[in-house]
N, C-alpha and C. Protein backbone atom coordinates (compact mmCIF):
# COMPACT_ATOMS: atom_id res chain seq x y z
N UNK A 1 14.85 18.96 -24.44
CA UNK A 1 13.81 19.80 -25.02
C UNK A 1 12.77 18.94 -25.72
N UNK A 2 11.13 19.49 -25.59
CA UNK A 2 10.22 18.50 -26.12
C UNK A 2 9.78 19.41 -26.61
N UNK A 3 9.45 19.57 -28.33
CA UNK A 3 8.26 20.12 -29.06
C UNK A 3 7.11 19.28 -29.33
N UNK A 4 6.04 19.97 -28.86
CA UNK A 4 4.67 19.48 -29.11
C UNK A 4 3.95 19.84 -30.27
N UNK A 5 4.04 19.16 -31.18
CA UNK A 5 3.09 19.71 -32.54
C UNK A 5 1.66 18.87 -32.61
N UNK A 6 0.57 19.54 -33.03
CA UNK A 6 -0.49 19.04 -33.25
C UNK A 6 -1.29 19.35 -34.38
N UNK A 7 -2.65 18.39 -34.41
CA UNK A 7 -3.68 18.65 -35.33
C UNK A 7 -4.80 17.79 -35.28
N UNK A 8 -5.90 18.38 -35.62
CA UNK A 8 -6.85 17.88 -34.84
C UNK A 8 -7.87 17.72 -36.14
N UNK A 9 -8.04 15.93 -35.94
CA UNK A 9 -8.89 15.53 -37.45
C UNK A 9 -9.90 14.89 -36.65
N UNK A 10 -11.36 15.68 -36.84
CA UNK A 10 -12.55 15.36 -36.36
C UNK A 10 -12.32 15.00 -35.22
N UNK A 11 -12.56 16.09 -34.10
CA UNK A 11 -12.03 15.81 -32.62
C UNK A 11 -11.10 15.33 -32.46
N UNK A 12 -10.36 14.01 -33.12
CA UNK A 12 -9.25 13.82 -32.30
C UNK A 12 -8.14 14.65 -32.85
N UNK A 13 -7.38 15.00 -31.29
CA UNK A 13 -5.96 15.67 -31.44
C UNK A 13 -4.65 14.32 -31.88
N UNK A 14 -4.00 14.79 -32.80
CA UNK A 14 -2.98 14.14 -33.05
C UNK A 14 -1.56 14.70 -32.35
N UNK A 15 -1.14 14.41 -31.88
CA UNK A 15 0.37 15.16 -31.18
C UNK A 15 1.25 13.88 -32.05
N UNK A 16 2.36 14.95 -31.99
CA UNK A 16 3.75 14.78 -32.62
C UNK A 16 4.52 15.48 -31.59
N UNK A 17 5.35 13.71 -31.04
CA UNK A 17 6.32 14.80 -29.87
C UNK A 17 7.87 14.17 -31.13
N UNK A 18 8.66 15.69 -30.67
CA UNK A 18 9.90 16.04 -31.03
C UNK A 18 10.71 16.06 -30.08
N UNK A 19 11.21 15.20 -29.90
CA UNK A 19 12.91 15.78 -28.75
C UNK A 19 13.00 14.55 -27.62
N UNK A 20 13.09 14.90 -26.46
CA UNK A 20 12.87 14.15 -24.98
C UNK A 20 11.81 14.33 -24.08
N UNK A 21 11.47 13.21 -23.74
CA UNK A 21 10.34 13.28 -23.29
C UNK A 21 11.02 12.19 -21.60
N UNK A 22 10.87 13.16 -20.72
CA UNK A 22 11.85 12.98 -19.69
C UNK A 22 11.70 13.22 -18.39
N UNK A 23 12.62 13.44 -17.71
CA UNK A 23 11.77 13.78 -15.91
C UNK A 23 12.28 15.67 -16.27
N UNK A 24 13.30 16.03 -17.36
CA UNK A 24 12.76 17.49 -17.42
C UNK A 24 11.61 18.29 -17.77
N UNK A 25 11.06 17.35 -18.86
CA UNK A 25 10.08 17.68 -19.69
C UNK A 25 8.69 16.85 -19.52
N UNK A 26 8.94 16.24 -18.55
CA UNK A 26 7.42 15.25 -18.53
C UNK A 26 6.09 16.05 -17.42
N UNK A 27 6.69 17.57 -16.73
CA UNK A 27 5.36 18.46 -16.17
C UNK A 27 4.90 19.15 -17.13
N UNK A 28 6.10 19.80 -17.71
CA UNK A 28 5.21 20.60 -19.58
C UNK A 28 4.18 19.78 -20.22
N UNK A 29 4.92 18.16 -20.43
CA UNK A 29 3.94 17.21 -21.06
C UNK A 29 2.30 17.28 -20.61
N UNK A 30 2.48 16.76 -19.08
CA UNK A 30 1.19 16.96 -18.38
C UNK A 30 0.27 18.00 -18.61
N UNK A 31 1.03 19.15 -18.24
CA UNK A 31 0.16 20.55 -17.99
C UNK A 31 -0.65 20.62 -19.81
N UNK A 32 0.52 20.49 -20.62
CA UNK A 32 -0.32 20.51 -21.92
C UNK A 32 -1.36 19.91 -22.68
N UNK A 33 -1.22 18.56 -22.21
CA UNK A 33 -2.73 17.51 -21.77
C UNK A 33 -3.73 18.39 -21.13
N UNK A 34 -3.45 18.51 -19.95
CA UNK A 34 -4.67 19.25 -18.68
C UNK A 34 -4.92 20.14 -19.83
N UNK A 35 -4.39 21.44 -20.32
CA UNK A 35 -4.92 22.36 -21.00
C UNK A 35 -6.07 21.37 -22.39
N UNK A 36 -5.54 20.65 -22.94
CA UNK A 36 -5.94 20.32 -23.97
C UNK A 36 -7.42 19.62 -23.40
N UNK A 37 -7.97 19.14 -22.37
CA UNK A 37 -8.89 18.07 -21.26
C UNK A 37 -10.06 19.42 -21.17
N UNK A 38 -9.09 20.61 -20.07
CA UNK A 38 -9.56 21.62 -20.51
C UNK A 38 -10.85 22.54 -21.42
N UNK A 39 -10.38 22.35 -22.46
CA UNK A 39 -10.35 22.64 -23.85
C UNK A 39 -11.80 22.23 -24.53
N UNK A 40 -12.23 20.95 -23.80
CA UNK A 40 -12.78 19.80 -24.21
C UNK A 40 -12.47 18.90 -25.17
N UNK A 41 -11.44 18.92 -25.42
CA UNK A 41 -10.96 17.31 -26.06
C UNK A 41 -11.04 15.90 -25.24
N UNK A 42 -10.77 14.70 -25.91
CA UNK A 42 -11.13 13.62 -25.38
C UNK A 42 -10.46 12.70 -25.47
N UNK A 43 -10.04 12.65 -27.26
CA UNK A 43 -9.49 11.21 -28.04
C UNK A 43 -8.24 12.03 -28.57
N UNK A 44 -7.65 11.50 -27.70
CA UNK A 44 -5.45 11.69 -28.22
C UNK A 44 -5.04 10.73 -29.37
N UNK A 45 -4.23 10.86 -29.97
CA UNK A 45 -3.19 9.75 -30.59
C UNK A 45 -1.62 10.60 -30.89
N UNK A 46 -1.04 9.91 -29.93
CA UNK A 46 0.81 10.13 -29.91
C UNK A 46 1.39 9.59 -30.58
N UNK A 47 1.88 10.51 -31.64
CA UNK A 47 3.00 9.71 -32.64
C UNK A 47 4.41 10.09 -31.70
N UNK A 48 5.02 8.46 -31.80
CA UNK A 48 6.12 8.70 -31.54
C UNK A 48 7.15 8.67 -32.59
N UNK A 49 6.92 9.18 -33.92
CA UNK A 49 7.56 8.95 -34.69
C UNK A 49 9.14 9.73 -34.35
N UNK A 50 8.67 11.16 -34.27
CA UNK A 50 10.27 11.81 -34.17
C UNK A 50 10.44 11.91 -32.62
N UNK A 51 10.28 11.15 -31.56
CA UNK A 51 10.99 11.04 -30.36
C UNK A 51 12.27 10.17 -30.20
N UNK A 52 13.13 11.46 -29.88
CA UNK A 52 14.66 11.01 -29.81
C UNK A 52 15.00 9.93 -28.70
N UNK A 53 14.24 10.58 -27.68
CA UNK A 53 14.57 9.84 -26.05
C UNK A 53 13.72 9.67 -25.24
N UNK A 54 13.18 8.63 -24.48
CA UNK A 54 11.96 8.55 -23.91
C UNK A 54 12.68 8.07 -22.51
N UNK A 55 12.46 8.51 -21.20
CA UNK A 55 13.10 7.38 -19.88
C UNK A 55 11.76 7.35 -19.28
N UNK A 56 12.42 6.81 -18.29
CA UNK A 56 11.22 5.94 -17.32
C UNK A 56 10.34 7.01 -16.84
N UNK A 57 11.34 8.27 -16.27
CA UNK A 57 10.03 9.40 -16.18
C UNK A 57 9.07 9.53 -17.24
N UNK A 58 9.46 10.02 -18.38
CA UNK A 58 8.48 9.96 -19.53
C UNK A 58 7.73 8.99 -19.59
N UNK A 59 7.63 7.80 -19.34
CA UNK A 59 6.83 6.79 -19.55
C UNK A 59 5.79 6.92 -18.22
N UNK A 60 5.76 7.34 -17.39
CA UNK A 60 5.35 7.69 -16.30
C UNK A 60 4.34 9.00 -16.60
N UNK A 61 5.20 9.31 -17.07
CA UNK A 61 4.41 10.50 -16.93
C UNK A 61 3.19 10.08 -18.52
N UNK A 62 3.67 9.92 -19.31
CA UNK A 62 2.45 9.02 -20.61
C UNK A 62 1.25 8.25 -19.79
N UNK A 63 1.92 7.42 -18.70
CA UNK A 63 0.82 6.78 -18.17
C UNK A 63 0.02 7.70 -16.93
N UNK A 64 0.48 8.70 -16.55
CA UNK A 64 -0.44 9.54 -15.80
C UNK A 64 -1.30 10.09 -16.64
N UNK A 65 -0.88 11.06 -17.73
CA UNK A 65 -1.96 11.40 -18.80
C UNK A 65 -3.24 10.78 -19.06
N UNK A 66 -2.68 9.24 -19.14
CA UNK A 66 -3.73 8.01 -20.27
C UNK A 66 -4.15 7.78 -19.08
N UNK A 67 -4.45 7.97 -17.09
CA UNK A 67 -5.01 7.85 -16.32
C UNK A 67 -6.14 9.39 -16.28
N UNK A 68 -5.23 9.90 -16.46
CA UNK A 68 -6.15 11.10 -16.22
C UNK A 68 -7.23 11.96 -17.65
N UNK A 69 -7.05 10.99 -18.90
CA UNK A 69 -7.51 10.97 -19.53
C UNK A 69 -9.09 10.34 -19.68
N UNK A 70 -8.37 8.76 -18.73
CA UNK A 70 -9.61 8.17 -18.70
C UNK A 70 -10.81 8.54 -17.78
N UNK A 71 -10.40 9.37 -16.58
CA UNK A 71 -11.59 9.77 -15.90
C UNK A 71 -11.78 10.63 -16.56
N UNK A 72 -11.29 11.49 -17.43
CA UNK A 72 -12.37 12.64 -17.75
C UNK A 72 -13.30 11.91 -19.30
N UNK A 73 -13.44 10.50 -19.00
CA UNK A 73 -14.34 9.54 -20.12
C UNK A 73 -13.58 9.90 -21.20
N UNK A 74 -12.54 9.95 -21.58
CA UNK A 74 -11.34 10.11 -23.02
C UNK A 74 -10.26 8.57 -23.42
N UNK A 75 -10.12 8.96 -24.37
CA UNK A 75 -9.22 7.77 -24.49
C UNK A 75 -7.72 8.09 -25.35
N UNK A 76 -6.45 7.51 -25.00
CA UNK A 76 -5.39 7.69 -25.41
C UNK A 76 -4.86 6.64 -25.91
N UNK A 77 -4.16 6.71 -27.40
CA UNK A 77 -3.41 5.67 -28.15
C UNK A 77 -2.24 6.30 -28.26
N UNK A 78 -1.46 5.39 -28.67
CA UNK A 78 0.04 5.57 -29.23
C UNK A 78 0.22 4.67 -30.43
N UNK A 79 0.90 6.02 -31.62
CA UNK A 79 1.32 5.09 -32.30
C UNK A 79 2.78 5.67 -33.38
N UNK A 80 3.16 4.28 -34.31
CA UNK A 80 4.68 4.97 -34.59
C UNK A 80 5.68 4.98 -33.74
N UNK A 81 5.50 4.09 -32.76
CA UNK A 81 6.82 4.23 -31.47
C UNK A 81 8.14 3.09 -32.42
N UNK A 82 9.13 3.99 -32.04
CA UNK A 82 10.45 2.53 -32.54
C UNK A 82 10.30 1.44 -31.82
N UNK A 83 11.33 0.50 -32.18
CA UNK A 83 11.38 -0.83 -31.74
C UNK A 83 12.26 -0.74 -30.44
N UNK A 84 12.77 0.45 -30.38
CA UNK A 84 13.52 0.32 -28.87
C UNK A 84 12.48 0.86 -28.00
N UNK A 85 11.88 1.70 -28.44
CA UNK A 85 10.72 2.08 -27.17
C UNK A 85 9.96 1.00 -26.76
N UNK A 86 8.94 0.24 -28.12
CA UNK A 86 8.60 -0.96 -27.69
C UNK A 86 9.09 -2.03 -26.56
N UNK A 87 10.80 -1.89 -26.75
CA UNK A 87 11.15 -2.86 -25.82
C UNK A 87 11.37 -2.71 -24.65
N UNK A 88 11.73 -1.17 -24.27
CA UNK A 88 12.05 -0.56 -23.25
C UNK A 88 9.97 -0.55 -22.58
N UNK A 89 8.81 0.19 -23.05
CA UNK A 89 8.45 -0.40 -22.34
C UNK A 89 7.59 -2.17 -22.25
N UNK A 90 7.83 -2.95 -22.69
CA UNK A 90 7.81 -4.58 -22.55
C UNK A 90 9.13 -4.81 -20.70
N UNK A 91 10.15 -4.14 -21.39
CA UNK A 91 11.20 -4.43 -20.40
C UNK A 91 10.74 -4.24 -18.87
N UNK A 92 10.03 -2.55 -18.75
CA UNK A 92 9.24 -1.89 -17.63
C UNK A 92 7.79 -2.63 -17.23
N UNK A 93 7.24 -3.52 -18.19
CA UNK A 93 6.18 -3.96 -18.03
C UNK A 93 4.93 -2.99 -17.79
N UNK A 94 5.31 -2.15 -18.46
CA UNK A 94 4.00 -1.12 -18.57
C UNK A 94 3.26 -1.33 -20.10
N UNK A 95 3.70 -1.86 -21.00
CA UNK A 95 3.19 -2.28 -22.67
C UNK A 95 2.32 -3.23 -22.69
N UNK A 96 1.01 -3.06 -21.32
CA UNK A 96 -0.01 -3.68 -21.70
C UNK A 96 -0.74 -2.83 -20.73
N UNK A 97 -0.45 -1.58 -20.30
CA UNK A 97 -0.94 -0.55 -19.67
C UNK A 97 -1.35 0.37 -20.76
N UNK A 98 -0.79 0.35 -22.03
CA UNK A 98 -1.01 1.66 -22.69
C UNK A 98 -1.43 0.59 -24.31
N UNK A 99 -2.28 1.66 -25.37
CA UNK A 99 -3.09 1.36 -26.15
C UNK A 99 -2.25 1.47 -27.60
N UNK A 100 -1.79 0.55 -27.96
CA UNK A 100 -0.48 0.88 -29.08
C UNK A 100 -1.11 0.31 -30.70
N UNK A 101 -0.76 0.93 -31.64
CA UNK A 101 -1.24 1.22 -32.84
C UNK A 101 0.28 1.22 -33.80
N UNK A 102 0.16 0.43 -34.88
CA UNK A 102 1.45 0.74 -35.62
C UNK A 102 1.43 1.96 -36.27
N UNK A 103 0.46 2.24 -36.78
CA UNK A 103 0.91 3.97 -37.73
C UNK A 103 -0.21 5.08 -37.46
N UNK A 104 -0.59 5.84 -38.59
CA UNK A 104 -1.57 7.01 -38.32
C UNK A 104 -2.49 6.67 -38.59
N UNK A 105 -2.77 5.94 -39.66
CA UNK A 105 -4.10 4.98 -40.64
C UNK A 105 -5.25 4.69 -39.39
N UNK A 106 -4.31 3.60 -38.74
CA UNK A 106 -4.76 2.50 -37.85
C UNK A 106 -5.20 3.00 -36.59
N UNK A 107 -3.84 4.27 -35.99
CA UNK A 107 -5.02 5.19 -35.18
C UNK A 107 -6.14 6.26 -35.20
N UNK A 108 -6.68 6.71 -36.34
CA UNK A 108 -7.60 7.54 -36.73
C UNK A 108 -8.60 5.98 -36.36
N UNK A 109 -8.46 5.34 -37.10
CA UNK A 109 -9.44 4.12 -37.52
C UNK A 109 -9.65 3.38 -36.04
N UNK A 110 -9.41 3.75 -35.07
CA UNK A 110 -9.51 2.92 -34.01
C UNK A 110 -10.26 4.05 -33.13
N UNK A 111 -9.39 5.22 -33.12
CA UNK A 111 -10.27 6.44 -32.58
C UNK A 111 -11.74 6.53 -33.01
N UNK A 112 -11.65 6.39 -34.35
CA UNK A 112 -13.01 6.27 -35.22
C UNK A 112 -14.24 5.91 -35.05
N UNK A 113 -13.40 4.84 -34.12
CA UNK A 113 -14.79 3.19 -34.07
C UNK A 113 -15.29 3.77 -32.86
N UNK A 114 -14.45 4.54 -31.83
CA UNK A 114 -15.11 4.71 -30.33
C UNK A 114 -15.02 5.99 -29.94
N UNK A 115 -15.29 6.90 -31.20
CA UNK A 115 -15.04 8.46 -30.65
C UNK A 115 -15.47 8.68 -29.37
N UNK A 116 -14.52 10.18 -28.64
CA UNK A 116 -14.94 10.86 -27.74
C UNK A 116 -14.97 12.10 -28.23
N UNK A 117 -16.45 12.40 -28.59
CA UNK A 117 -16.20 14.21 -29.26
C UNK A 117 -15.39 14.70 -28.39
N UNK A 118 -15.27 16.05 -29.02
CA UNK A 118 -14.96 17.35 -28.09
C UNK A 118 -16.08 17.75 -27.24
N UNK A 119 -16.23 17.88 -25.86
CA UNK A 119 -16.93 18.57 -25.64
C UNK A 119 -17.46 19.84 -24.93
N UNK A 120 -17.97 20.47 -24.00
CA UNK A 120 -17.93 22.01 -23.83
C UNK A 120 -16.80 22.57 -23.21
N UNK A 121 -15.90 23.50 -23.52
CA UNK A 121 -14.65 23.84 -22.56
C UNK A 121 -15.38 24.03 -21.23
N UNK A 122 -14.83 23.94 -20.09
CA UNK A 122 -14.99 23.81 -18.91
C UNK A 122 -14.56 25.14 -18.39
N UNK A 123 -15.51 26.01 -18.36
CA UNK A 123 -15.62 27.72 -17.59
C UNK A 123 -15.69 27.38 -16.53
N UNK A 124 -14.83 28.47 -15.88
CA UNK A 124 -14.51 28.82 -14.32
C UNK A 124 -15.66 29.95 -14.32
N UNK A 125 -16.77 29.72 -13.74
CA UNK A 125 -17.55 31.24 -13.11
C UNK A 125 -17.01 31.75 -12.14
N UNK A 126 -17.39 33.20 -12.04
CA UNK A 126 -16.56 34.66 -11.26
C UNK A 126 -18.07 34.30 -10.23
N UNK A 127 -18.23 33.56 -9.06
CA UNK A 127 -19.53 33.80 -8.10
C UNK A 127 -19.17 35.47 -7.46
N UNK A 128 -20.45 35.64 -7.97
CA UNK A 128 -20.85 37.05 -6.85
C UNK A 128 -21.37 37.14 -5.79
N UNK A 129 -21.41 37.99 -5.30
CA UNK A 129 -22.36 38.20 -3.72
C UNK A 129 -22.94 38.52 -4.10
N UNK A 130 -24.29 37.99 -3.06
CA UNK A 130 -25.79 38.73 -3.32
C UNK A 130 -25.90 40.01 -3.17
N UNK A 131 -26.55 40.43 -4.23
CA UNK A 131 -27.17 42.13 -3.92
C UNK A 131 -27.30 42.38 -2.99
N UNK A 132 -27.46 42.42 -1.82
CA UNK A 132 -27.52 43.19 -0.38
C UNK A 132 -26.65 42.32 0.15
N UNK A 133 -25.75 42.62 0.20
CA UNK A 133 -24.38 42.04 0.89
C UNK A 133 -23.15 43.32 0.16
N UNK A 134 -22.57 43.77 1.45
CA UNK A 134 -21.61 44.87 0.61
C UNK A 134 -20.44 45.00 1.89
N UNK A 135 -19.06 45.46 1.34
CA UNK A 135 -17.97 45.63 2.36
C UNK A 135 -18.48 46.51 3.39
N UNK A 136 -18.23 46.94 4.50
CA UNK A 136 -17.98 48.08 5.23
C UNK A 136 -16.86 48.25 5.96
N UNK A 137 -16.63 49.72 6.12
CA UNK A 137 -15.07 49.91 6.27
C UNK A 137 -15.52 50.02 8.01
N UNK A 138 -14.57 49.52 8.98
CA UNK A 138 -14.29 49.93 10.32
C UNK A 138 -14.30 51.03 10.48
N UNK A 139 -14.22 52.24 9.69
CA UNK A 139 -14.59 53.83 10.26
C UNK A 139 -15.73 53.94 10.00
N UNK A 140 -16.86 53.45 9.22
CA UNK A 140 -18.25 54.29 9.15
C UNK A 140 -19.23 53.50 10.23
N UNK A 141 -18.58 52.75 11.51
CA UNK A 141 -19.30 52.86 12.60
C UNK A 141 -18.59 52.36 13.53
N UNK A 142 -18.97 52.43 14.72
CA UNK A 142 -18.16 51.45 15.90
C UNK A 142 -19.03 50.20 16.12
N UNK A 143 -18.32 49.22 16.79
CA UNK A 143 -19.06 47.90 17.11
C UNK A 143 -19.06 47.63 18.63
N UNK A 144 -19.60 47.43 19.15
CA UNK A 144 -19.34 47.59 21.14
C UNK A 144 -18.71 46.16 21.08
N UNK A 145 -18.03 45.97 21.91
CA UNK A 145 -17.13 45.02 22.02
C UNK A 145 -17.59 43.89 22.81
N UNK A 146 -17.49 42.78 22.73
CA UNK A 146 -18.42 42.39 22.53
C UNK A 146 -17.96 41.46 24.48
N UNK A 147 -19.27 40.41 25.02
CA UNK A 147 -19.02 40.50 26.80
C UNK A 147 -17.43 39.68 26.95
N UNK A 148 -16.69 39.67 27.86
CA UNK A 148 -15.65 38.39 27.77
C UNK A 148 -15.89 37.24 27.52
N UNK A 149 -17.10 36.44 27.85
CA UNK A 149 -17.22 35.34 27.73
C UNK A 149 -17.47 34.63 26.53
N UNK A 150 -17.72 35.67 25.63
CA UNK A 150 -18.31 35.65 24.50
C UNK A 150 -17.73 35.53 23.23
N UNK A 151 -17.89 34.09 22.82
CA UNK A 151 -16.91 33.55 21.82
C UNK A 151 -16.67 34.64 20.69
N UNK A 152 -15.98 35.11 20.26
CA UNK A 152 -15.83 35.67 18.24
C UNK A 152 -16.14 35.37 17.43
N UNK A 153 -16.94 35.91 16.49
CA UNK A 153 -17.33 35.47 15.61
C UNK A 153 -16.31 34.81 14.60
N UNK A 154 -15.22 34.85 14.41
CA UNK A 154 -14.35 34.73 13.53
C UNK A 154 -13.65 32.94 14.64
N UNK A 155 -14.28 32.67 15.04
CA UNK A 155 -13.89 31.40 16.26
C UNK A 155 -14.97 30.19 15.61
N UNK A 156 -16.44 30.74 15.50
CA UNK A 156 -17.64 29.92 15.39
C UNK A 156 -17.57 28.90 14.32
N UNK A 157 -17.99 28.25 14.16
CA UNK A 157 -18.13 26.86 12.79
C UNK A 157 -19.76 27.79 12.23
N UNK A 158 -19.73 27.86 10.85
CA UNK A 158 -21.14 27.66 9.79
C UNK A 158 -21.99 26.98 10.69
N UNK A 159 -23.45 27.04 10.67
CA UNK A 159 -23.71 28.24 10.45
C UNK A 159 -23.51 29.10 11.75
N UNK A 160 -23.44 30.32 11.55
CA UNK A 160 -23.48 31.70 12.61
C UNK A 160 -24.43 32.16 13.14
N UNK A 161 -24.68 32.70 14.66
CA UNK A 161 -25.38 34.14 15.05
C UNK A 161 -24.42 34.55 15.39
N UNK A 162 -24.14 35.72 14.77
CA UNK A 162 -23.50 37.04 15.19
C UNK A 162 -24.07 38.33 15.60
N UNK A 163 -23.07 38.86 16.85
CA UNK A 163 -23.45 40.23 17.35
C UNK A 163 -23.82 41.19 16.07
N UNK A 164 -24.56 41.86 16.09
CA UNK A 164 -24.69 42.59 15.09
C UNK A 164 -24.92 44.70 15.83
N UNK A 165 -24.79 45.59 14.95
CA UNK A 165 -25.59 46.81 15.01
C UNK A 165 -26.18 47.38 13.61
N UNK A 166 -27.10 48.25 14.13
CA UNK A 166 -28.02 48.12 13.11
C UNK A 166 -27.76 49.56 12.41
N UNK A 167 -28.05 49.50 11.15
CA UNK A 167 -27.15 50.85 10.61
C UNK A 167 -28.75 51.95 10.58
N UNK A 168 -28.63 53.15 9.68
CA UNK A 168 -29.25 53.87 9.20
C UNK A 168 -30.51 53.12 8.45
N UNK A 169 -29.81 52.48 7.40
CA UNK A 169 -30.92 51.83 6.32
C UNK A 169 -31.57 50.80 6.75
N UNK A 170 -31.60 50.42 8.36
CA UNK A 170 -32.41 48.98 8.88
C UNK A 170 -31.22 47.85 8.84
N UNK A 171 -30.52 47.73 7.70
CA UNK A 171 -29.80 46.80 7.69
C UNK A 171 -28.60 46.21 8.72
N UNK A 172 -28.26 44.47 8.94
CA UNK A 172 -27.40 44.67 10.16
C UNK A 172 -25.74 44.46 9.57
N UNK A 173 -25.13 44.76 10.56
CA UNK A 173 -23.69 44.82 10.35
C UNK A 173 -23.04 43.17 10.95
N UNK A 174 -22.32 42.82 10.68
CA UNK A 174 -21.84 41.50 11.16
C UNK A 174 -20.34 41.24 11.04
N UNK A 175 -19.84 40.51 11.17
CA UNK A 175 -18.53 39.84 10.98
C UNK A 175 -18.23 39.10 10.45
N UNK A 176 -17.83 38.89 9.19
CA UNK A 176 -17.50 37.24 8.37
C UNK A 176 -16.87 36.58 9.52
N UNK A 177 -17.26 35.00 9.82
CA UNK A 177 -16.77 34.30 10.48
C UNK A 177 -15.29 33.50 10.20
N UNK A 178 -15.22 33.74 8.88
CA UNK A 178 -13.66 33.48 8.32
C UNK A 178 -12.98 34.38 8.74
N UNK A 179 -12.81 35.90 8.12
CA UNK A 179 -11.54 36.48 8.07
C UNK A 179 -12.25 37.99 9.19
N UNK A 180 -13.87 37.89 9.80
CA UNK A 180 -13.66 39.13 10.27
C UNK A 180 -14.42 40.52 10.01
N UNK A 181 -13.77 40.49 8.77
CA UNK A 181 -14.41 41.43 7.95
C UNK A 181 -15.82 42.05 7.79
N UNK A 182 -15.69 43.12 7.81
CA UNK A 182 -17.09 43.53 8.07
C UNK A 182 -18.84 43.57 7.01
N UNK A 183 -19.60 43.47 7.37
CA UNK A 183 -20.36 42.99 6.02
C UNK A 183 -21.54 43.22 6.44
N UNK A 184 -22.46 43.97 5.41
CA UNK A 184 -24.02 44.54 5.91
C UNK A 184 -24.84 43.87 5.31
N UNK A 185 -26.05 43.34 6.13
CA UNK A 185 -27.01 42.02 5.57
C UNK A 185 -28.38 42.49 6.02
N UNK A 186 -29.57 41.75 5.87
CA UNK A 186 -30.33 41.97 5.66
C UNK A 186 -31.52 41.26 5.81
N UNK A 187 -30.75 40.31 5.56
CA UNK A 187 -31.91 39.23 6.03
C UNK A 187 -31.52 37.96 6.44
N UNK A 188 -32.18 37.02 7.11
CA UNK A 188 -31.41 35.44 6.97
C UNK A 188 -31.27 34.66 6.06
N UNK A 189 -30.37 33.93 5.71
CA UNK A 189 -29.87 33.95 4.79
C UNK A 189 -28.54 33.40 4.74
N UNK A 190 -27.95 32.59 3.55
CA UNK A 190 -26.87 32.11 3.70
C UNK A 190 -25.69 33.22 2.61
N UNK A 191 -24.55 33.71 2.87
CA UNK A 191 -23.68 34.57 2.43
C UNK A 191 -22.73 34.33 2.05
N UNK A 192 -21.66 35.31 0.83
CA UNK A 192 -20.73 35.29 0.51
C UNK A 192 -19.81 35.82 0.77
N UNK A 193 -18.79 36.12 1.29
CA UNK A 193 -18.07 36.98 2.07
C UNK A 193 -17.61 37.63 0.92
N UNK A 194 -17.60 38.91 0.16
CA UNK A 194 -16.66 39.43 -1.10
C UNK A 194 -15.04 39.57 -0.30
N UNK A 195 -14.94 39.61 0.58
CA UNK A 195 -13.19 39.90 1.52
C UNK A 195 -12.35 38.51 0.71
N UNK A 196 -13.21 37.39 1.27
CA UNK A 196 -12.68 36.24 1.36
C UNK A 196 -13.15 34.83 1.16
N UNK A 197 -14.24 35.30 0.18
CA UNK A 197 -15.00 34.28 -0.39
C UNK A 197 -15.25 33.17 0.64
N UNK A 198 -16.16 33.40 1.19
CA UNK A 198 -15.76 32.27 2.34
C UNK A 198 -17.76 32.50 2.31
N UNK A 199 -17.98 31.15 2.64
CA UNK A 199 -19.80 30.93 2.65
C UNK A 199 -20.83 30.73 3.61
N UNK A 200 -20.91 31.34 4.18
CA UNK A 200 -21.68 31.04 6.18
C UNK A 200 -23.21 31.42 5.64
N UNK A 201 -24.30 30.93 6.90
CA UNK A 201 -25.35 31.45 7.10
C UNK A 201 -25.62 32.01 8.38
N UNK A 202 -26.36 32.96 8.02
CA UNK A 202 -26.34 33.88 9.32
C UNK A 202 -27.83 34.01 9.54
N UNK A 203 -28.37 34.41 11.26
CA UNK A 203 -29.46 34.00 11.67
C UNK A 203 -29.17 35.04 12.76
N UNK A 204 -30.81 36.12 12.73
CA UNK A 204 -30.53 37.23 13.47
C UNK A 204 -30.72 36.90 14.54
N UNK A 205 -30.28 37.94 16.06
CA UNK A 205 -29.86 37.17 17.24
C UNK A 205 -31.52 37.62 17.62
């Protein structure tokens, strides 16, 4: 079991791991980084003060973090590790892979000198379809089928001409070339499929 405690003095997050830090517990470790990267944080410092047990997974997995820390332009220290961790990693030869600090003082003060603010959490946008782009159901028309020779639309590579018919309101009917699906357009133009999010341009025949 690993408890993660934190606190966060002028951007940087301080973690305090509790327990094992292990090949059970070293994807929790990760994922809770990613969230924290997320988040927009930048500048870590790991006390290892109350870690009971550290193995080679755990150390592995510390050094995936402090990799995946550094592309997102962040930086990771450690500090407070015992003298057996020290040796264990010297022994692994990874203790000139990772950024080590004797206490809390010394890592604030090092974070200090080369902050990485926090910066904007990283939003997922909901993309919409364009205003004239809308489902249509297979009962509110028929489609003539289309000659034998004549590839499917759901066959073609981006961009598309597709068979089309033309409804009431002028507008044409088509086929997402991904999944099929039916979809009323309007003009040329490149599209969003709402079925299946999928992105083609279409070009009237």
């Amino acid at each position: 079991m690993l408890d993660i405690n934190t606190s966060v003095k002028k951007d940087i997050v301080v973690i305090e791991l509790e327990g094992a830090l292990d090949s059970h517990t070293a994807l929790d470790f990760k994922r809770w980084f990613d969230e924290k990267l997320h988040e927009g944080y930048r500048s870590f410092a790991l006390d290892g003060l109350c870690l009971e047990y550290l193995s080679s997974a755990g150390i592995s997995a510390i050094l995936d973090v402090q990799e995946h820390i550094r592309q997102q332009e962040g930086v990771l220290l450690l500090f407070n590790l015992s003298s057996e961790v020290k040796a264990l990693l010297k022994f692994l030869g990874t203790h000139e892979k990772l950024t080590v600090v004797e206490n809390y003082e010394s890592a604030l003060e090092k974070l200090g000198q080369n902050l990485r603010p926090k910066v904007q959490a990283q939003i997922t946008k909901k993309v919409e379809p364009p205003s004239d782009v809308s489902l249509v159901s297979p009962n509110e028309l028929k489609i003539e089928p289309s000659a034998p020779d004549q590839v499917k639309a759901s066959e073609r590579p981006t961009p598309v001409k597709t068979k089309v018919d033309k409804t009431d309101s002028g507008r044409q009917i088509i086929e997402c070339p991904n999944c099929a699906g039916l979809l009323r357009v309007s003009v040329n133009a490149e599209y969003l499929c709402p079925n299946c999010r999928f992105r083609f341009a279409y070009k009237k025949p």
